[in-house]
Protein backbone atom coordinates (compact mmCIF):
# COMPACT_ATOMS: atom_id res chain seq x y z
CA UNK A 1 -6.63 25.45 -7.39
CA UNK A 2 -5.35 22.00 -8.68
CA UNK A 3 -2.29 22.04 -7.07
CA UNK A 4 -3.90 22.47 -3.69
CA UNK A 5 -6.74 20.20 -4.26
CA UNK A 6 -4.36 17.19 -5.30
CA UNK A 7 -2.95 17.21 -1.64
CA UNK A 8 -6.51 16.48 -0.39
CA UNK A 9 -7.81 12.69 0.36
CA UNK A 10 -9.92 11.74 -2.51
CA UNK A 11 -13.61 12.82 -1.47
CA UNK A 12 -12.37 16.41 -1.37
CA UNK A 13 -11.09 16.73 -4.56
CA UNK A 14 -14.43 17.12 -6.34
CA UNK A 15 -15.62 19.67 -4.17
CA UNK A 16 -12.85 22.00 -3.39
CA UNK A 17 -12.82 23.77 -6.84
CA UNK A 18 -13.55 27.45 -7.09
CA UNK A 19 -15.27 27.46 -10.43
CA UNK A 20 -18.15 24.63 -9.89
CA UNK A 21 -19.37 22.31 -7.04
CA UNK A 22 -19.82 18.67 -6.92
CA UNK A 23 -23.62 17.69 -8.32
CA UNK A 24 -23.18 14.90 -5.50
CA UNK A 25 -22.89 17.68 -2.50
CA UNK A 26 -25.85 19.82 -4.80
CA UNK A 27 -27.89 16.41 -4.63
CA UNK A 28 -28.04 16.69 -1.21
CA UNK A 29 -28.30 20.01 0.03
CA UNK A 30 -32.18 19.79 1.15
CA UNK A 31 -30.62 16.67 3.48
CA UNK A 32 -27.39 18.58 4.44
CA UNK A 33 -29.73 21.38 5.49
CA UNK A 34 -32.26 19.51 7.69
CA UNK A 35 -29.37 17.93 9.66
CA UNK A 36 -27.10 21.02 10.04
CA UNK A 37 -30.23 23.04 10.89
CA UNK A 38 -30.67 20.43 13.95
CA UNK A 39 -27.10 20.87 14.94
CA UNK A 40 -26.13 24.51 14.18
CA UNK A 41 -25.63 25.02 17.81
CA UNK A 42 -22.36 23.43 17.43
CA UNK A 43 -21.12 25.10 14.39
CA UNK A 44 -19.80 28.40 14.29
CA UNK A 45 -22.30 31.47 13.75
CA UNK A 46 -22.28 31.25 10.41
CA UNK A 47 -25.35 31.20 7.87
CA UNK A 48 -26.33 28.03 6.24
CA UNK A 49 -25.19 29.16 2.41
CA UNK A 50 -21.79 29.39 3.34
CA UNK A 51 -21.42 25.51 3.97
CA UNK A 52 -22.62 25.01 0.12
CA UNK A 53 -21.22 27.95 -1.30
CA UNK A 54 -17.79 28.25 0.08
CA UNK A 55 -15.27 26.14 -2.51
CA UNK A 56 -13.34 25.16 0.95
CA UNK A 57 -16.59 23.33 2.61
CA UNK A 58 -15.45 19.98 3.48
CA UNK A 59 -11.83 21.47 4.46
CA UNK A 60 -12.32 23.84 6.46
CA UNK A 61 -15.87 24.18 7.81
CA UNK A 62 -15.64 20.35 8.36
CA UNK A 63 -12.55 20.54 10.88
CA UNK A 64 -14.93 22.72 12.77
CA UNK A 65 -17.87 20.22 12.75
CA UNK A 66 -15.63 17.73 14.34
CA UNK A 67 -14.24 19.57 17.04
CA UNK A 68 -16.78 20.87 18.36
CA UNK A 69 -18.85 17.92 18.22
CA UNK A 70 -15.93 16.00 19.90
CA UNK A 71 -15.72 18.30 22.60
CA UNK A 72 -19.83 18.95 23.23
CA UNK A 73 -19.62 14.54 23.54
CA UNK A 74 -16.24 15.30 26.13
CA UNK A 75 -18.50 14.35 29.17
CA UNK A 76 -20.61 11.52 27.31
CA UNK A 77 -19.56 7.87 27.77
CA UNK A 78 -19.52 7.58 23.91
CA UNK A 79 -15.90 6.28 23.15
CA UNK A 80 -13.16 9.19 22.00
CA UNK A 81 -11.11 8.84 19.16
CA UNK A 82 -7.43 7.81 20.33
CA UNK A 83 -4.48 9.78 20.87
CA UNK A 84 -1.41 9.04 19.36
CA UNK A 85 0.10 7.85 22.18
CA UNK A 86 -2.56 5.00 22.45
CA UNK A 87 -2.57 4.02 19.08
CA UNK A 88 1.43 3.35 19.46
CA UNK A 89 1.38 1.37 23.05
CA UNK A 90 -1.55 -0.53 21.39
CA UNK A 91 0.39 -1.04 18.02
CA UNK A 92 2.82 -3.44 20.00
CA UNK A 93 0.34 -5.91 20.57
CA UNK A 94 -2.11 -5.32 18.10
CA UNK A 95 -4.57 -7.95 17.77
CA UNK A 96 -3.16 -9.74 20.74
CA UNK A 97 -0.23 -12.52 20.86
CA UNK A 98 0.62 -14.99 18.37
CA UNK A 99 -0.94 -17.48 20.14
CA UNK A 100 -3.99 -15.79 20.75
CA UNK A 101 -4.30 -14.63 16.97
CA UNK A 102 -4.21 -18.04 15.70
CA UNK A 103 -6.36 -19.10 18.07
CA UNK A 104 -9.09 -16.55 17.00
CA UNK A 105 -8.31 -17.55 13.26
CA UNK A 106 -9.19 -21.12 13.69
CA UNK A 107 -12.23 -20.15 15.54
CA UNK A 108 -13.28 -18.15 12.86
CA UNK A 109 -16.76 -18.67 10.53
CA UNK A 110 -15.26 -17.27 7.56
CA UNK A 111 -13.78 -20.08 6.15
CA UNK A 112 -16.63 -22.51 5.21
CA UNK A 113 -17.14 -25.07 2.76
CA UNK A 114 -18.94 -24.05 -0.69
CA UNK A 115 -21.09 -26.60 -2.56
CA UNK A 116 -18.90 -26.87 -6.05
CA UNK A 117 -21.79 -25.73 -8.25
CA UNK A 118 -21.00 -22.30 -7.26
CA UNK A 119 -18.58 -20.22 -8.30
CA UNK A 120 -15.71 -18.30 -7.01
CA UNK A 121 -17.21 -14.86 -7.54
CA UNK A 122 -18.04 -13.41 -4.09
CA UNK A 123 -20.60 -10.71 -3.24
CA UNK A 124 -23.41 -9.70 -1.06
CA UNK A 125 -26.30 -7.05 -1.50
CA UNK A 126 -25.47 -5.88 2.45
CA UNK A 127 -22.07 -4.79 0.62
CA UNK A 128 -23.57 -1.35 -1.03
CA UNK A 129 -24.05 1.40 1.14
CA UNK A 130 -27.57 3.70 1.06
CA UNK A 131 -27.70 6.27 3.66
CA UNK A 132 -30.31 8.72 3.71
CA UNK A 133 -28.18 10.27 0.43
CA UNK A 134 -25.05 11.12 2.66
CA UNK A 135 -23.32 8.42 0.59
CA UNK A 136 -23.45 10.52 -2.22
CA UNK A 137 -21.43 13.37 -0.78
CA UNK A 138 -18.49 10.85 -1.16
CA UNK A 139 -17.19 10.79 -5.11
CA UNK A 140 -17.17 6.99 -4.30
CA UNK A 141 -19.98 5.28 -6.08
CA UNK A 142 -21.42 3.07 -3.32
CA UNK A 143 -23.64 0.99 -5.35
CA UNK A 144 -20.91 -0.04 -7.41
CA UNK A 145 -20.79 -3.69 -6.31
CA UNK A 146 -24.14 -4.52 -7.05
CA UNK A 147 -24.17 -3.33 -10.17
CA UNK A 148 -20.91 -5.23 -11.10
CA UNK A 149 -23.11 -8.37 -10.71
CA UNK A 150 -26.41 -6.55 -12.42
CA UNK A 151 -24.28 -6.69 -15.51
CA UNK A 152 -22.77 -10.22 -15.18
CA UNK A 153 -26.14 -11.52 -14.43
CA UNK A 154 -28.10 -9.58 -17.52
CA UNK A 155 -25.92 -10.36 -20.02
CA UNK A 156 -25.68 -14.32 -18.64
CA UNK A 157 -21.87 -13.93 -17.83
CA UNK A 158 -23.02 -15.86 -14.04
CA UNK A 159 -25.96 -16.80 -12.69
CA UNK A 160 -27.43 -15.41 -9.40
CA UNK A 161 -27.30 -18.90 -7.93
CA UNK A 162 -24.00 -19.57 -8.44
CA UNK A 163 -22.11 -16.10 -6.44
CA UNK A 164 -21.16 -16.84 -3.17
CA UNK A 165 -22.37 -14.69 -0.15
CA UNK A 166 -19.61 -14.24 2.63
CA UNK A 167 -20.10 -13.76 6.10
CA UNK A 168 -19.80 -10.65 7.89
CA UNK A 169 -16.15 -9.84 10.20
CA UNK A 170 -16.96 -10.60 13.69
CA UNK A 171 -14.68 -8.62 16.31
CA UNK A 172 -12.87 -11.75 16.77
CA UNK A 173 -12.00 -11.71 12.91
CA UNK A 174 -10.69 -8.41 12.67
CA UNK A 175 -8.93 -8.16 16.22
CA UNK A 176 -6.77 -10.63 14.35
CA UNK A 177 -5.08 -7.60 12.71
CA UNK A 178 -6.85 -4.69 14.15
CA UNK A 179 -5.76 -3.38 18.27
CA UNK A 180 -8.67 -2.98 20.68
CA UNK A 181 -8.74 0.67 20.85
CA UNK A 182 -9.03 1.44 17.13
CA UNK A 183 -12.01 -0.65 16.58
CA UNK A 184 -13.40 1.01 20.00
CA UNK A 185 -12.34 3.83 18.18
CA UNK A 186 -15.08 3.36 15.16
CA UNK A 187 -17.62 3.66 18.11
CA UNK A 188 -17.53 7.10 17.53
CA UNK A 189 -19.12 8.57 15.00
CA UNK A 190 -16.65 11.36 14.08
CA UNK A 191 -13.49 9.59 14.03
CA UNK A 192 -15.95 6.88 11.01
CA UNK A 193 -16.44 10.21 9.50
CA UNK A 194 -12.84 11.36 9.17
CA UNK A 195 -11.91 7.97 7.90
CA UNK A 196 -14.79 7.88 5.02
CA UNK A 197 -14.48 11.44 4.28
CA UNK A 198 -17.98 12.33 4.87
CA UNK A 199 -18.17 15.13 7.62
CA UNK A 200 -21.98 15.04 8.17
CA UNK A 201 -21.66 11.32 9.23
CA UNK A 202 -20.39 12.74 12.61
CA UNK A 203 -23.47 14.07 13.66
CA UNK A 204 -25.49 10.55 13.31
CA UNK A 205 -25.92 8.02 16.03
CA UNK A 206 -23.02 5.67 15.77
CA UNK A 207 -25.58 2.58 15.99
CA UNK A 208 -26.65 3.66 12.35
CA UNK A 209 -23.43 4.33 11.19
CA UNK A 210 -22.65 0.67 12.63
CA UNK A 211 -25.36 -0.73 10.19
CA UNK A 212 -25.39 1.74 7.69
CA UNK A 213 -21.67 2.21 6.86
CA UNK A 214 -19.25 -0.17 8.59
CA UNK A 215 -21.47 -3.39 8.61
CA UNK A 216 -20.86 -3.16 4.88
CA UNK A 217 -17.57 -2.73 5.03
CA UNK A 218 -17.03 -5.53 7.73
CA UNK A 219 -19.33 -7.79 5.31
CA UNK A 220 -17.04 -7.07 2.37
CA UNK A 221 -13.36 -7.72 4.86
CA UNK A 222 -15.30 -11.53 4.92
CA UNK A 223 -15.40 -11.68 1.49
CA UNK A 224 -11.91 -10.68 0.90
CA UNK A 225 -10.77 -13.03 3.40
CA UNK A 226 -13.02 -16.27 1.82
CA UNK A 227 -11.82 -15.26 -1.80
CA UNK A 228 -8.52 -16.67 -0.42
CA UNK A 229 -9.44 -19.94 0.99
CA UNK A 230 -11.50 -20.26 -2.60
CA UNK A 231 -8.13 -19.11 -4.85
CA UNK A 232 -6.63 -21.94 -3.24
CA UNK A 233 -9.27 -24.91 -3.87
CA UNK A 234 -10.46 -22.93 -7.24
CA UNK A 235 -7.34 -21.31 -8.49
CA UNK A 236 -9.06 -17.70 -8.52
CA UNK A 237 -11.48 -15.78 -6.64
CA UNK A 238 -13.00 -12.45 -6.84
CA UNK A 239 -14.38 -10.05 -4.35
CA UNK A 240 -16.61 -8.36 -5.97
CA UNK A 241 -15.65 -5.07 -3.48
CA UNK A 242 -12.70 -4.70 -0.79
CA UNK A 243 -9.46 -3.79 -1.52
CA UNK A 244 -9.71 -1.42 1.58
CA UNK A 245 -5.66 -0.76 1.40
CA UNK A 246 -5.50 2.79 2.71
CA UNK A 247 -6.28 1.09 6.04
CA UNK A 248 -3.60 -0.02 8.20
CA UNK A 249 -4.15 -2.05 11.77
CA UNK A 250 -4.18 0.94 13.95
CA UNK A 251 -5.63 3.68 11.41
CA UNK A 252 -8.35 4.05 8.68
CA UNK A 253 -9.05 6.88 5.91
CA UNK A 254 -9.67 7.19 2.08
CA UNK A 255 -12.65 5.65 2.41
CA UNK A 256 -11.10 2.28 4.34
CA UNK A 257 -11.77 1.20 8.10
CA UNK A 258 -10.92 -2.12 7.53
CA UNK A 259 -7.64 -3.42 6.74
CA UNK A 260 -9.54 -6.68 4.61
CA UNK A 261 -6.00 -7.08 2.81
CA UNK A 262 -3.87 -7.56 5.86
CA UNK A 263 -6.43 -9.86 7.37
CA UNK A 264 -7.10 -12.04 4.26
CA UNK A 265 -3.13 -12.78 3.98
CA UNK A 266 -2.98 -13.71 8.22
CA UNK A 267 -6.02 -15.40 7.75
CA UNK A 268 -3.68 -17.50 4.75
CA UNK A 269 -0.50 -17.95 6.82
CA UNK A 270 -2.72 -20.25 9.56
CA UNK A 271 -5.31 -21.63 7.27
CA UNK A 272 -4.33 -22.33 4.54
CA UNK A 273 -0.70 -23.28 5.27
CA UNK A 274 0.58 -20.32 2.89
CA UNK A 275 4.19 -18.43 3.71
CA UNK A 276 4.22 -16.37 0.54
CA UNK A 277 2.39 -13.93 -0.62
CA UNK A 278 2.21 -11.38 -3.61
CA UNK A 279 0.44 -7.89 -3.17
CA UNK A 280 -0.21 -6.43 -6.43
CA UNK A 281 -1.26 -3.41 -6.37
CA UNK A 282 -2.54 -1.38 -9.62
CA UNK A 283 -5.29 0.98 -7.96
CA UNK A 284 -4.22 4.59 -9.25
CA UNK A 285 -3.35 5.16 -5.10
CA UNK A 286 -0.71 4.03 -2.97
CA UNK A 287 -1.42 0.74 -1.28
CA UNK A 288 0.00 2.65 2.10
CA UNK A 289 -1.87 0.46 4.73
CA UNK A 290 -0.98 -2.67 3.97
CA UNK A 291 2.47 -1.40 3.03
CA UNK A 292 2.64 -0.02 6.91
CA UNK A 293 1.14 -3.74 8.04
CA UNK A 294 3.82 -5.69 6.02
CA UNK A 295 6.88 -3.28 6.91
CA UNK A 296 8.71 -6.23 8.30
CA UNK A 297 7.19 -9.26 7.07
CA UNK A 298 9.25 -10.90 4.45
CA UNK A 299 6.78 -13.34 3.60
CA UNK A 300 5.05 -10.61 1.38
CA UNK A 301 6.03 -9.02 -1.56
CA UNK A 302 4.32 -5.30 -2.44
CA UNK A 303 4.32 -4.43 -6.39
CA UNK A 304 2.59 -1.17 -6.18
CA UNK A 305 1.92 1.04 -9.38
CA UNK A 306 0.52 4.04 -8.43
CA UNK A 307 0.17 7.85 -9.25
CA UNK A 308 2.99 9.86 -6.21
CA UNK A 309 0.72 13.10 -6.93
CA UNK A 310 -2.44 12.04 -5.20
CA UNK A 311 -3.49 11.20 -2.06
CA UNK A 312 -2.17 9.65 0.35
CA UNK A 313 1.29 11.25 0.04
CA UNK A 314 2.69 8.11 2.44
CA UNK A 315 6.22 8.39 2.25
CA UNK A 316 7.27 6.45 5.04
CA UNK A 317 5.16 3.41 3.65
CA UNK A 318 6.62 3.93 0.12
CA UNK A 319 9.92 2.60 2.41
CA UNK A 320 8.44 -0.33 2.01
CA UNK A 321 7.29 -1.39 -1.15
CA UNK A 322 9.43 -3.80 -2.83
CA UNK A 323 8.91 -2.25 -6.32
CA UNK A 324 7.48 0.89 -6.47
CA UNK A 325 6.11 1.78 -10.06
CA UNK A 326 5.30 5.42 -10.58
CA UNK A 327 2.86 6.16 -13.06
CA UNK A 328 2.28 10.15 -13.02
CA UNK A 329 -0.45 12.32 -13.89
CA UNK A 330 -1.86 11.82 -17.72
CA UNK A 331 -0.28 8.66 -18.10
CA UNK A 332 -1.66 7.02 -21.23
CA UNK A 333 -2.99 3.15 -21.58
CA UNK A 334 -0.14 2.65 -23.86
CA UNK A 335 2.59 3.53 -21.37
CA UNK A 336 0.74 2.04 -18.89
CA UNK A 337 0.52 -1.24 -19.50
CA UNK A 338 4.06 -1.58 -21.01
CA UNK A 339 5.38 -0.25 -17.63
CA UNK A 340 2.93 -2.85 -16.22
CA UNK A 341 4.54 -5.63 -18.54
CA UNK A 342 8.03 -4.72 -17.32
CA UNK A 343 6.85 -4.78 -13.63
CA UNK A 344 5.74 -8.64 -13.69
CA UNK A 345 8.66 -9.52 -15.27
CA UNK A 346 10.81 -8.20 -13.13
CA UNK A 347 8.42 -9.36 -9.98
CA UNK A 348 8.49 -13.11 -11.37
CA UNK A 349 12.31 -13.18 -10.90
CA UNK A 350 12.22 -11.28 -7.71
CA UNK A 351 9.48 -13.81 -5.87
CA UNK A 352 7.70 -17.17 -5.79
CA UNK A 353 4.39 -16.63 -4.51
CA UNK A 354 2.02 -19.03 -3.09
CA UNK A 355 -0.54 -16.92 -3.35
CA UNK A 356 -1.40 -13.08 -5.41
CA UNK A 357 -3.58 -10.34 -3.87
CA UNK A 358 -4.62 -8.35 -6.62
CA UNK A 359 -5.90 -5.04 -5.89
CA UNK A 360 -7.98 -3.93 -9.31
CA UNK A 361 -8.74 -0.21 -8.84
CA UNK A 362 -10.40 1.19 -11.91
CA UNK A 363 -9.62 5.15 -10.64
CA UNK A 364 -7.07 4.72 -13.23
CA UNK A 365 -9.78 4.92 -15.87
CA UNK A 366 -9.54 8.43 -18.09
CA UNK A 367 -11.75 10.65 -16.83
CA UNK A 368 -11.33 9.63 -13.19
CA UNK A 369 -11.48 12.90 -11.55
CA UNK A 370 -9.45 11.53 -8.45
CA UNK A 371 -7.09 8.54 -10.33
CA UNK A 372 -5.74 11.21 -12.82
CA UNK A 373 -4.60 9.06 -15.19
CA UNK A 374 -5.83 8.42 -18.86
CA UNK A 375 -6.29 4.35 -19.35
CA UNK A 376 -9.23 3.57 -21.89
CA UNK A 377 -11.64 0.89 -20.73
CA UNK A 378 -9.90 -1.72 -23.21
CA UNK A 379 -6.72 -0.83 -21.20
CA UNK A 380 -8.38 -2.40 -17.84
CA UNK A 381 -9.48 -4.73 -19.38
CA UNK A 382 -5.94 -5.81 -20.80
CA UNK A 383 -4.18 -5.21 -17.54
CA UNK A 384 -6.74 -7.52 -15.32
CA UNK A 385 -5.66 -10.25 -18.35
CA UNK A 386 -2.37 -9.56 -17.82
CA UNK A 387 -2.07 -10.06 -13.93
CA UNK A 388 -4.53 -13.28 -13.99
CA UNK A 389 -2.58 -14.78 -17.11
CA UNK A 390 0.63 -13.82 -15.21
CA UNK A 391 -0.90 -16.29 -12.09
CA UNK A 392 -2.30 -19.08 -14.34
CA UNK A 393 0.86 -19.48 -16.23
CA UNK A 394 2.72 -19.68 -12.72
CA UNK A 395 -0.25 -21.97 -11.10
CA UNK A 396 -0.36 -19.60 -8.50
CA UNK A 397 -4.05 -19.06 -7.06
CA UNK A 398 -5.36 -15.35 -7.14
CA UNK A 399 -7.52 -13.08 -5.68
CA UNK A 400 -8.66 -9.96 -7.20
CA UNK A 401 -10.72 -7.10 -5.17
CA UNK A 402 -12.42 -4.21 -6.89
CA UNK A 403 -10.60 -1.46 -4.71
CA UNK A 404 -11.54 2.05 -5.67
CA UNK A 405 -13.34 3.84 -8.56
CA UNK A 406 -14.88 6.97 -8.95
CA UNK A 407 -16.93 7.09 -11.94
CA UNK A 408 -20.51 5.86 -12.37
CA UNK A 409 -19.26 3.97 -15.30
CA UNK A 410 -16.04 1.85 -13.24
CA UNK A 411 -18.95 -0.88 -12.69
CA UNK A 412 -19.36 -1.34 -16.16
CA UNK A 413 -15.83 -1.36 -16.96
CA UNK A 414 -15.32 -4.25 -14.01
CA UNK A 415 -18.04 -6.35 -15.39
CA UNK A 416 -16.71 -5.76 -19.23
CA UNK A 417 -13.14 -7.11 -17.70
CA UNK A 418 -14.59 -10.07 -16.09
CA UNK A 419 -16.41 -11.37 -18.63
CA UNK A 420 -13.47 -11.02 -20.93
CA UNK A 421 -11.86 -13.24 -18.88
CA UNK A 422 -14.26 -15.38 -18.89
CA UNK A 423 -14.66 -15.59 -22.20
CA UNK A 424 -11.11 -16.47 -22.75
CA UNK A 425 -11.83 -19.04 -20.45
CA UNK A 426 -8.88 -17.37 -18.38
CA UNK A 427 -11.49 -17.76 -15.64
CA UNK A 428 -14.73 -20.19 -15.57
CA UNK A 429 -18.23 -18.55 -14.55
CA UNK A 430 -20.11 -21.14 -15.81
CA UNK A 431 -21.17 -23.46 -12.85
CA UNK A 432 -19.54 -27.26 -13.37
């Protein structure tokens, strides 16, 4: 069963095993019930037990769900997901000309001045999603940005006061990256569901799933793409969520429908005068969307370390990562970070960055039943030192982004790592 389950996207893995089912999708059933009982008409005659009990519920049963809820909406005016052969004409021109890009980029809200008693530590409570319980029958732990800050704030790491609140992606923001007809796209409810994994969300009016799922997700792309503007002034900045990089400009999945990393770097080229830039990217997953954004764009520079036996399977965008670090299943913290070690040193003679994305996934943490490696705690810890000290000692300004995480305890870990830095005064969350 493993080897077929590792070629699923990451909220299937937990629930496609034989021998016991995810206490997330159990959590829910009573939910699950009352909303397929509303909807069975469009399912196929089958009783409700066998969408909990069957090991293959999301994969197979799901595909179902979809089609035939795409093709009972076939006469509605509710917006169809695209075919292929619109998402490629629209590719061309995605987010418009040149001219009209910038344009929309100096238009923008997201850049605005903050008050220097704050600090450079970005969050907003619209960022977690709470649905009814249908988050929870993602292995994503939605609530995981919130209580990042919980623990800074407790233990007196930051105050309250000082973390910034962004603004949310306007369709002006994000048609800066992202085509017409895939955000038109996210106006229907199934093809949101496909991208965050969560079947049921197809059968929910998209004007909740606007509010309920994407508005968080568009509120967290405006944090990703201030944390830049503050790396510059500040030298660092972290998002305390984003890193969606599974999403490209004309497709989401794995959990991402926004492609926050490609739009915080375009936002950087016109605003803050930048022409180099530095992706590195140690979630346990390939970075494939902004790998496919960046293809030919030699301004940016991908360092991806990643596990090649999990999802997403991307070879074409593997083409173009500049140094592809593979880090296989049951790799230790030891290994790890000494492969990690070798990988900035060989990036610091291949680039000069003006300015470092730094996707931070914890699904590398041991235990991580999607990540599949075996990196203690301590081991983030030491590897989020390692990539700031690696931008301090360079002067180059640095954003880090949470990225993904599937354990209840990766929001303690995060905290743990940023107040280490803090406490090394690598970084200062003490307001001046």
């Amino acid at each position: 069963m493993f080897l077929a389950t590792h070629f699923l996207p990451p909220s299937l893995h937990l629930i496609s095993s034989s021998s016991s089912r995810s206490p997330r999708c159990l959590s829910s059933r009573p939910l699950l019930t009352a909303l397929l009982q509303l909807v069975r008409p469009l399912f196929l005659p089958i009783p409700l037990d066998a969408f909990f009990d069957s090991p293959t519920f999301f994969s197979t049963v799901s595909g179902s769900i979809l089609l035939r809820l795409s093709s009972s909406m076939s006469t509605s005016p509710t917006p169809t997901a695209p075919t292929s052969s619109s998402s490629s004409s629209s590719s061309s021109s995605s987010g418009g000309s040149d001219a009209l890009c910038r344009t929309r980029i100096l238009s923008s809200k997201l850049y605005f001045d903050v008050p220097p008693n704050k600090v450079p530590l970005i969050y907003s409570p619209a960022y977690d999603i709470a649905f009814l319980g249908i988050e929870k029958l993602h292995p994503f732990d939605s609530s995981k940005w919130g209580r990042i800050c919980h623990f800074l704030i407790s233990e007196g790491i930051v105050e309250k006061k000082w973390i910034i609140e962004p603004l949310e992606a306007s369709k002006d923001d994000l048609l800066v990256v992202h085509s017409e007809s895939y955000l038109n796209s996210l106006k229907w409810s199934g093809k949101v569901a496909m991208i965050v994994e969560v079947p049921p969300v197809a059968l929910i009016p998209n004007c909740l799933v606007q509010q309920k799922v994407l508005h968080p997700f568009r509120k967290q792309v405006g944090g990703t793409i201030l944390a830049a503007k503050l790396a510059k002034e500040r030298g660092w900045a972290i998002n305390v969520g984003g890193g969606f990089h599974h999403c490209s400009a004309e497709k989401g999945g794995g959990f991402c429908a926004y492609a926050d990393i490609s739009l915080c770097i375009h936002f950087a080229y016109i605003r803050l005068n930048i022409s180099r830039v530095m992706i590195i990217d140690l979630d346990a997953h390939q970075g494939n969307g902004h790998e496919t954004d960046f293809a030919n764009d030699r301004r940016v520079y991908i360092l991806d370390m990643f596990n090649p036996q999990i999802y997403p399977h991307d070879y074409e965008a593997r083409r173009y990562i500049h140094q592809k670090v593979e880090v296989k299943i049951g790799t230790t913290t030891e290994v790890y970070l000494k492969k990690l070690d070798e990988a900035l040193e060989v990036a610091a003679h291949a680039f000069d960055p003006e300015l470092i994305i730094y996707n931070a996934g914890t699904d590398i943490l041991e235990g991580d039943p999607l990540g599949l490696l075996k990196i203690s705690p301590s081991g983030v810890a030491s590897r989020d030192e390692k990539v700031f000290l690696f931008a301090r000692e360079r002067n180059i300004p640095i954003v880090m982004l949470t990225s993904g995480g599937y354990m209840k305890s990766s929001a303690r870990v995060i905290a743990d790592s940023i107040a280490n830095l803090s406490k090394k005064h690598i970084i200062e969350t003490v307001s001046s």
